[in-house]
Protein backbone atom coordinates (compact mmCIF):
# COMPACT_ATOMS: atom_id res chain seq x y z
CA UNK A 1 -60.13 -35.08 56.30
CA UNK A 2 -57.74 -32.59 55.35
CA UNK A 3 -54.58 -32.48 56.81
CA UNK A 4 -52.23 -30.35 58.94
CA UNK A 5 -49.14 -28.69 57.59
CA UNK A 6 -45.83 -28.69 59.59
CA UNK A 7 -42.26 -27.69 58.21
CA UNK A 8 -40.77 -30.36 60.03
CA UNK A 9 -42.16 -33.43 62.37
CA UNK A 10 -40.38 -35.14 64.61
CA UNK A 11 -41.22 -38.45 65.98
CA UNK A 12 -40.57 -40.24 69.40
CA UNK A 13 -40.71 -37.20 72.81
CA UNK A 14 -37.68 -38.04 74.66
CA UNK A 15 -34.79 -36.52 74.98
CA UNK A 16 -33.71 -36.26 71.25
CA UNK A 17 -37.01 -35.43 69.96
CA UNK A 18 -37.19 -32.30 72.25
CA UNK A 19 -34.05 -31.41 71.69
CA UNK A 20 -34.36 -31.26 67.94
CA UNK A 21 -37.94 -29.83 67.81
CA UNK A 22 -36.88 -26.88 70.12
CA UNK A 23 -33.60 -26.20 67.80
CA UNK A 24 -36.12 -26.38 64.71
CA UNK A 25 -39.05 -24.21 66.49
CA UNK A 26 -36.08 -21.52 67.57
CA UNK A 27 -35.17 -21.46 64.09
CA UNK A 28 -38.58 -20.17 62.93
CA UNK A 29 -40.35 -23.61 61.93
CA UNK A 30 -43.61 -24.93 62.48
CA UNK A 31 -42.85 -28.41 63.84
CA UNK A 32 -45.20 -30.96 65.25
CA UNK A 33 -43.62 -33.66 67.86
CA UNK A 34 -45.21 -37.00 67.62
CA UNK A 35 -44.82 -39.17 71.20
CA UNK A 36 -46.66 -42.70 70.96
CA UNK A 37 -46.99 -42.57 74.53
CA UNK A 38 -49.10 -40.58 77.08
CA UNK A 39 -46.00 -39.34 78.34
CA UNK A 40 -43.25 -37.28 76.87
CA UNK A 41 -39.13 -38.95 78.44
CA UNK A 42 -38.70 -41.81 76.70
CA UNK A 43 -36.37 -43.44 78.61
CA UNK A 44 -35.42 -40.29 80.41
CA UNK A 45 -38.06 -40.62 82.52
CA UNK A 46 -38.11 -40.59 86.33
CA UNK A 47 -40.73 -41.81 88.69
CA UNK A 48 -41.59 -40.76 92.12
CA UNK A 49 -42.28 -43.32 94.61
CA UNK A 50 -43.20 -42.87 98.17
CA UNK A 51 -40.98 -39.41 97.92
CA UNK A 52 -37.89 -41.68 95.62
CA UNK A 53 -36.89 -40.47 92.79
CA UNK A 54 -36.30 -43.89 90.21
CA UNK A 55 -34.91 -42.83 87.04
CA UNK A 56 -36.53 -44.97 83.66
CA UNK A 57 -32.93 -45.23 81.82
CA UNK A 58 -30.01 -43.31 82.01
CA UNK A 59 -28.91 -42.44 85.75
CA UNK A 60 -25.83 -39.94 85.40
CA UNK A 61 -24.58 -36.64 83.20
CA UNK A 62 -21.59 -36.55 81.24
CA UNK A 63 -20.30 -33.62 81.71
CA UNK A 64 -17.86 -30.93 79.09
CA UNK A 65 -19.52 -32.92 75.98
CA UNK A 66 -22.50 -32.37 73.54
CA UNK A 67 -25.28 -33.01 76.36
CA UNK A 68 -24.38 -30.12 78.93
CA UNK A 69 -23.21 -27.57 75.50
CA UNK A 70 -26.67 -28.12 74.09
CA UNK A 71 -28.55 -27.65 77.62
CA UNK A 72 -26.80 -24.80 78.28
CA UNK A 73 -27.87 -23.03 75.08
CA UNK A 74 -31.43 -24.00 75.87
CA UNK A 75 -31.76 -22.69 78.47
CA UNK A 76 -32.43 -25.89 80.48
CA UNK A 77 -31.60 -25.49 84.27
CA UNK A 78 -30.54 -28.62 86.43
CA UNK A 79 -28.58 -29.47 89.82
CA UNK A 80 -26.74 -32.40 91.42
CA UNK A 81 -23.37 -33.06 92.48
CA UNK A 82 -20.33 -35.38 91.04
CA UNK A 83 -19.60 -38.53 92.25
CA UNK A 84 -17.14 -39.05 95.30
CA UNK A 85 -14.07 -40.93 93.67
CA UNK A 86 -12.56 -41.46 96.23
CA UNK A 87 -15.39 -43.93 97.89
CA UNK A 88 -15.34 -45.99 95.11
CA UNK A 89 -14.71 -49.85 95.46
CA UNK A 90 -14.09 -52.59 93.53
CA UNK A 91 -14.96 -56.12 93.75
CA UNK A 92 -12.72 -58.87 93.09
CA UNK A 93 -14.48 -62.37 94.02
CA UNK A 94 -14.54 -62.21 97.48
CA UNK A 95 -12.32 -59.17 98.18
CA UNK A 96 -14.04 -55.20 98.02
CA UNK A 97 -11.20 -52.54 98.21
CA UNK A 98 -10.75 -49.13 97.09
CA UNK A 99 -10.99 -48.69 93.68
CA UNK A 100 -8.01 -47.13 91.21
CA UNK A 101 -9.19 -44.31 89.86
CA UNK A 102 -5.81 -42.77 88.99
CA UNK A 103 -1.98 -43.27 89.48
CA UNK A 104 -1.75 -42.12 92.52
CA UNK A 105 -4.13 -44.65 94.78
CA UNK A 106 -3.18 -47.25 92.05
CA UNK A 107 -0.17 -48.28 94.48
CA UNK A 108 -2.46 -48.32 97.60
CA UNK A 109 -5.19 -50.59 96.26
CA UNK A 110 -5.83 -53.99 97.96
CA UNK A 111 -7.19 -55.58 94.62
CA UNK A 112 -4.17 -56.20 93.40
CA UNK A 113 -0.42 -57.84 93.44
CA UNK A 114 2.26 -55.96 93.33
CA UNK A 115 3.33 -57.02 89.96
CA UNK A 116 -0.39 -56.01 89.02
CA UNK A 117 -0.26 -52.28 90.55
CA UNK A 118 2.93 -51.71 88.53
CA UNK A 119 1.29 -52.74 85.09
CA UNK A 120 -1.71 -50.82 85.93
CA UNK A 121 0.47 -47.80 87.03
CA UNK A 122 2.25 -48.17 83.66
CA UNK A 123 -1.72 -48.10 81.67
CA UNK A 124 -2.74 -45.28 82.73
CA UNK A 125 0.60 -43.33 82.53
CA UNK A 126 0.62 -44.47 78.57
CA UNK A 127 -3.30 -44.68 78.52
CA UNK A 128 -3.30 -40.77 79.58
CA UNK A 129 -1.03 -39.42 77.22
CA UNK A 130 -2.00 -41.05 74.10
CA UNK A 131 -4.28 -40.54 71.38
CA UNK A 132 -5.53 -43.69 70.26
CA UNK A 133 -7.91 -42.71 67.44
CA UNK A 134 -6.08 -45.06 65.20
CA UNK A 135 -7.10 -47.69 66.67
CA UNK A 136 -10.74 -47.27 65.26
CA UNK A 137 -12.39 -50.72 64.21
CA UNK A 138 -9.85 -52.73 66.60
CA UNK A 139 -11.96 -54.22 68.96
CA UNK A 140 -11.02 -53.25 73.05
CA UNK A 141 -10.49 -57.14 73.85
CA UNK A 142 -7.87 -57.53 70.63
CA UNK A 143 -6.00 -54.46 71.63
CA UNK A 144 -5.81 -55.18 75.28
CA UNK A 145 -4.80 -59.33 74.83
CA UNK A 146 -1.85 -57.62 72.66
CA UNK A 147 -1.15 -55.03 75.23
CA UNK A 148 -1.82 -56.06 78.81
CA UNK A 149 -0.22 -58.65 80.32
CA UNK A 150 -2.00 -59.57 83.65
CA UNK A 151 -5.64 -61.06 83.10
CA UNK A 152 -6.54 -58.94 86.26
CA UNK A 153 -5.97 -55.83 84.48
CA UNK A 154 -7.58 -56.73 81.52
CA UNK A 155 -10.59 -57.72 83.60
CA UNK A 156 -10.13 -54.01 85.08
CA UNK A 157 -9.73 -52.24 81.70
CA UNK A 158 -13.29 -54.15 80.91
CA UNK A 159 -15.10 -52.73 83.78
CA UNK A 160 -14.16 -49.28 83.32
CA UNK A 161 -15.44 -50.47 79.64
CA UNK A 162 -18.93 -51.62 81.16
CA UNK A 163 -19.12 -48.20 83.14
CA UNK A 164 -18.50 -45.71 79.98
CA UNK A 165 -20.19 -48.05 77.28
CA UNK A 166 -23.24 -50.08 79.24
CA UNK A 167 -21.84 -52.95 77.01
CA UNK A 168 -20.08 -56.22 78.39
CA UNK A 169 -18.78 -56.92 75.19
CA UNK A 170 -15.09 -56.48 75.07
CA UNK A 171 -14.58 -58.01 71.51
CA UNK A 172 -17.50 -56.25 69.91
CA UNK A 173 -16.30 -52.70 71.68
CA UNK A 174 -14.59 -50.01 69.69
CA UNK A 175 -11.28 -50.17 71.23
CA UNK A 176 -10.28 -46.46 70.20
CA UNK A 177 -13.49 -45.37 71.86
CA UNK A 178 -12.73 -46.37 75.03
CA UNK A 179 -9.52 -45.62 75.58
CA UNK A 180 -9.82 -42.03 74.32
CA UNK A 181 -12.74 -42.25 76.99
CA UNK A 182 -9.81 -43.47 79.78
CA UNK A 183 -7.32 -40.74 78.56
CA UNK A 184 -9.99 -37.62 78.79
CA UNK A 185 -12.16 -39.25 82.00
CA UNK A 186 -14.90 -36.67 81.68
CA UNK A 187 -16.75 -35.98 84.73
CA UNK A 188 -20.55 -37.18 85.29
CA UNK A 189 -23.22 -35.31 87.39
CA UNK A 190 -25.83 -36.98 89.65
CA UNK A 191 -29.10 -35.50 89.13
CA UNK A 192 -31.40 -33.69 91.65
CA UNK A 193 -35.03 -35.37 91.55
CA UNK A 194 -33.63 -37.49 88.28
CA UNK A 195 -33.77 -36.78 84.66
CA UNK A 196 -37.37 -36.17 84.72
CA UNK A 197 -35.70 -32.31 85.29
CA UNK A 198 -34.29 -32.39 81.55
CA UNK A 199 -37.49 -33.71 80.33
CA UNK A 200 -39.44 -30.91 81.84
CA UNK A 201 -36.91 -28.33 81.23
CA UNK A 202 -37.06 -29.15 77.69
CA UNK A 203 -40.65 -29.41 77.56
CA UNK A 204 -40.70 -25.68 78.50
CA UNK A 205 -37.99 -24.74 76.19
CA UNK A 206 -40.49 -26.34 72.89
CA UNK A 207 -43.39 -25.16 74.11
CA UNK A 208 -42.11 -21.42 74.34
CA UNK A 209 -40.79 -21.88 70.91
CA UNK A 210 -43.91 -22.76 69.50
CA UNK A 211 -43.92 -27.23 69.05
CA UNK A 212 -47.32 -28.74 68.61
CA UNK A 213 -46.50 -31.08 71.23
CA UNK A 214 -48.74 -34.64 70.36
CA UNK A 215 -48.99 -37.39 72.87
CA UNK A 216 -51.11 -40.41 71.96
CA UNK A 217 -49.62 -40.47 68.50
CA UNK A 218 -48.43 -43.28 67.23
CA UNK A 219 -46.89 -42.93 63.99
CA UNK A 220 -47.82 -46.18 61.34
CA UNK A 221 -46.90 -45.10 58.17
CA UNK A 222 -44.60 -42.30 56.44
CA UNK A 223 -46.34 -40.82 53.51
CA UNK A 224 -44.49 -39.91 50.18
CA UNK A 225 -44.84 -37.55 47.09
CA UNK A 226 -42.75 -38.25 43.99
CA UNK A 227 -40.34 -40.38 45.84
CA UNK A 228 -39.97 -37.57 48.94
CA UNK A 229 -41.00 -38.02 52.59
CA UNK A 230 -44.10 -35.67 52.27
CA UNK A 231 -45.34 -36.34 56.14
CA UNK A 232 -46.89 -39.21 58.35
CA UNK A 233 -50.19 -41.60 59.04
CA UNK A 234 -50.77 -41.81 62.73
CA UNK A 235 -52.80 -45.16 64.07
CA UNK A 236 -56.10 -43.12 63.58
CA UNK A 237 -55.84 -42.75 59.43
CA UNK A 238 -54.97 -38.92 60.54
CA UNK A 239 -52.60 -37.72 57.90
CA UNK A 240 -49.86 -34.90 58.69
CA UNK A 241 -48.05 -33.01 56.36
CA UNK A 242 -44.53 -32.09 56.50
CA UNK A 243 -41.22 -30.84 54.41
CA UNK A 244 -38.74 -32.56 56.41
CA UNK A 245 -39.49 -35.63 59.45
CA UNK A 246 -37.16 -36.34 62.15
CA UNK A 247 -36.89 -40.06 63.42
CA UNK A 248 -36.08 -39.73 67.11
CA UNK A 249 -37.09 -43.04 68.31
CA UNK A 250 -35.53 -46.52 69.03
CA UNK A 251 -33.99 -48.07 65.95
CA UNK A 252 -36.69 -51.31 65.78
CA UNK A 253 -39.68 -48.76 65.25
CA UNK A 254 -37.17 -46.44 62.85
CA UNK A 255 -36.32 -49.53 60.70
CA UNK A 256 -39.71 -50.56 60.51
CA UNK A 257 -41.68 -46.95 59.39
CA UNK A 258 -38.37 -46.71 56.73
CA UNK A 259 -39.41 -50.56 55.54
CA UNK A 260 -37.74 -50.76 52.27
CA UNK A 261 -36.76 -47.77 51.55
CA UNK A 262 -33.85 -47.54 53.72
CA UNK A 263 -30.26 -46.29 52.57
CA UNK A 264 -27.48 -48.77 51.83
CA UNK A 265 -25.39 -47.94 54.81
CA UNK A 266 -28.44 -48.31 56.79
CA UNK A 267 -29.16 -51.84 55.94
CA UNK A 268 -25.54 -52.73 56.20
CA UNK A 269 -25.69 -51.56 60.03
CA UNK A 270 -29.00 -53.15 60.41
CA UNK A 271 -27.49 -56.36 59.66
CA UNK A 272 -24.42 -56.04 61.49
CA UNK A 273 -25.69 -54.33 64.91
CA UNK A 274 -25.67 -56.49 68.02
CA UNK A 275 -29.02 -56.32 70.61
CA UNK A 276 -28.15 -54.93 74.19
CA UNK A 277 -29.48 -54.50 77.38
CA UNK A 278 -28.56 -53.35 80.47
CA UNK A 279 -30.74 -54.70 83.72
CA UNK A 280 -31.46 -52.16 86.32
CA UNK A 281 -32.70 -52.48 89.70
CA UNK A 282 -33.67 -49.05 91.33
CA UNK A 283 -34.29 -49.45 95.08
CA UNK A 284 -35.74 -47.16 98.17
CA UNK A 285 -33.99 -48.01 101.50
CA UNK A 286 -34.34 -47.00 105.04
CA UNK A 287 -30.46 -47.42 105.77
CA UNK A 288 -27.40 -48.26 103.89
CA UNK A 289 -26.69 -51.50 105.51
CA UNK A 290 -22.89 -51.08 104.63
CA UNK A 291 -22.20 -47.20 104.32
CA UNK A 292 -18.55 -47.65 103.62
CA UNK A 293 -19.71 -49.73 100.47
CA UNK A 294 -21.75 -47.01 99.14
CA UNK A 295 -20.40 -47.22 95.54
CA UNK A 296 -19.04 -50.66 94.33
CA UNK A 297 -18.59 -51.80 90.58
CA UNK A 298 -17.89 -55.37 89.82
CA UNK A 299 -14.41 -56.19 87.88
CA UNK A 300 -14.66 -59.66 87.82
CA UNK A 301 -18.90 -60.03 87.36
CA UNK A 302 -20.39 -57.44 85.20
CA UNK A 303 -22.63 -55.22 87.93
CA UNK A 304 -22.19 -51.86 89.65
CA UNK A 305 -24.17 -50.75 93.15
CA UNK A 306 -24.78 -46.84 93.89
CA UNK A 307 -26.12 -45.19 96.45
CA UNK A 308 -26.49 -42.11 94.64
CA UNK A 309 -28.91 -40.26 96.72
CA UNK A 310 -25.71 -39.58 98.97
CA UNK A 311 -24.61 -37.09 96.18
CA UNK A 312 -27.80 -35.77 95.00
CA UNK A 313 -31.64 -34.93 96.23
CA UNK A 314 -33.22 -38.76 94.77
CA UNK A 315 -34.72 -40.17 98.29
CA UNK A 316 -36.74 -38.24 101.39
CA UNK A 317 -34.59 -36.82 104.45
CA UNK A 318 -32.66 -39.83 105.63
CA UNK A 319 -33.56 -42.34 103.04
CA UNK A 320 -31.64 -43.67 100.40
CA UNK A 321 -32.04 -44.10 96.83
CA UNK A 322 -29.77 -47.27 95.29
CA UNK A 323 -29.25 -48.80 92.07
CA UNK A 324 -27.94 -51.77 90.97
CA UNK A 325 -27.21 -53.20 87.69
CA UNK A 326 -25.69 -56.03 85.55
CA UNK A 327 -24.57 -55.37 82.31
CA UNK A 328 -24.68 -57.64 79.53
CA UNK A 329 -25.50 -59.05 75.93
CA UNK A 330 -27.85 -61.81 75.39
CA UNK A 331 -27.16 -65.04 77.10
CA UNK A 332 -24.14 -63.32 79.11
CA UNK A 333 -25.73 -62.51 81.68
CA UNK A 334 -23.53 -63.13 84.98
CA UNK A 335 -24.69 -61.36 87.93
CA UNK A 336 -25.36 -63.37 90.69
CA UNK A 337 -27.81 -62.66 93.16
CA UNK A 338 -25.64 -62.19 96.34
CA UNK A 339 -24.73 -58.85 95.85
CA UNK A 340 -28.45 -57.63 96.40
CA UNK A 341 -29.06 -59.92 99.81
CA UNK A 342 -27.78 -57.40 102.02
CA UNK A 343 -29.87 -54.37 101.01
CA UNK A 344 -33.70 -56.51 101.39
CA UNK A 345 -34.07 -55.67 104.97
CA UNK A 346 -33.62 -51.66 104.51
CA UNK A 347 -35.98 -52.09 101.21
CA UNK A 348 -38.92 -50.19 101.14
């Protein structure tokens, strides 16, 4: 069978696959994209249920950084609105107040002692002025058992960790990272009808540009001429030829199609990285059984509950769309299932 030619192939359809094949494709190449799905999303995509909008994976847009730069030049048109800070609670064991979001409520707050709000006050007067690139490879839990001196704050300075990062991992967290995050506090965006609008938008944006776009292909072998990537087997023995192949999947199925031939620094990651996951429960409700507790994130227990159809179109006229998640590495997993009890008679 004699095989088709591409300049470049890229592998896995979600958001990173789209995004490169539409850079290549604008840049004048034939490119294939490979998705071993029948869908294209990845983990970007969003479901509609009974008029609910349940997003796959990733539930809010960072905004000012590489993701809303690189929509923008595509082209790629989306709406929602940013969350309502000042609604935000926090949960201490059995007390849910306000939530500090900056210096100024820090002193109002009932989560905390007095002796507490002044320490906290103190972090993020020093947290926002401060560049703390330096502290790259300290881990956040090192730095912040040097640093902070009330175990309540700490437990604070690890939620907002949890939040930015989807980790609950203090000592495996890249302390640096984090608190840069906490010093520049970019803004996220809640999605109209989920991020099943990105995937579509960029679906357009390839298409127009000229990407072979290949569901159903699952990619089992990359093929190589004198000791260069030369294209891909799919599961069918169908052979495609290519110059260049992108790898814009999850890293098990990368490390496996690379086998042996992966780079030093590769296997030296592969052996260090760490397994995460982050347990999501998207939910449909008639009512918000406690509206002033729309938007709660755990400081003491690793979860976080948000309404978020409040700020953007996920859920039919008044209906709500909720999630709730714990976040965690294996065998830390700490949520409990109180938190969810009062939402199961407005389920739908």
């Amino acid at each position: 069978m004699h095989a088709q030619k591409f300049d470049a192939i890229v592998i896995g359809g979600g958001l990173a696959g789209l995004t490169a094949a539409a850079y290549l494709a604008r840049a004048g190449r034939e490119v294939a994209l490979l998705e071993k799905s029948s869908l294209l999303g990845g983990r970007a995509i969003t479901r509609n249920v009974q008029g609910f909008s349940f997003n796959l994976g990733a539930h809010a847009l960072y905004l000012g950084g590489p993701a809303e730069q690189i929509l923008h030049e595509l082209g790629v048109a989306y709406s929602g609105k940013t969350p309502d800070l000042s609604r935000y609670m926090g949960a201490y064991e059995s007390t849910i107040a306000q939530l500090p979001v900056s210096l100024k409520n820090t002193i109002t707050s009932g989560l905390f002692t007095m002796r507490e709000k002044l320490e906290l006050a103190r972090l993020f007067a020093v947290l926002a002025r401060s560049d703390h690139t330096q502290l790259e490879g300290t881990s956040l839990q090192t730095w912040a058992e040097k640093n902070v001196e009330r175990p309540r704050i700490r437990e604070f300075l690890y939620m907002f960790s949890r939040l930015t990062t989807y980790t609950h991992a203090p000592e495996l967290v890249d302390a640096a990272f984090v608190l840069n995050f906490w010093r520049t506090q970019p803004t996220v965006l809640y999605l109209d009808h989920g991020w099943q609008t990105l995937i579509e938008g960029l679906k357009r944006v390839a298409q127009g540009a000229g990407v072979q776009l290949m569901p159903n292909s699952r990619v089992v072998e990359l093929e190589y001429a004198a000791d260069q990537v030369s294209g891909v087997r799919l599961a069918n023995d169908t052979i495609l030829e290519a110059g260049a192949v992108i790898l814009a999947t999850e890293a098990e199925p990368a490390l496996d199609l690379l086998g042996e031939r992966k780079s030093a620094s590769l296997r030296t990651w592969e052996q260090s990285r760490h397994q995460l996951y982050a347990a999501v429960l998207d939910l449909g409700l008639r009512r918000l059984p406690q509206p002033q507790h729309a938007y709660v994130l755990g400081i003491d227990r690793p979860f976080c509950s948000v309404a978020m159809s409040e700020r953007a179109r996920l859920a039919p006229r008044d209906r709500y769309c909720s999630i709730q998640f714990a976040i965690f590495i294996p065998l830390r997993l700490e949520m409990r299932g109180r938190s969810t009890r009062r939402w199961k008679s407005g389920l739908i």
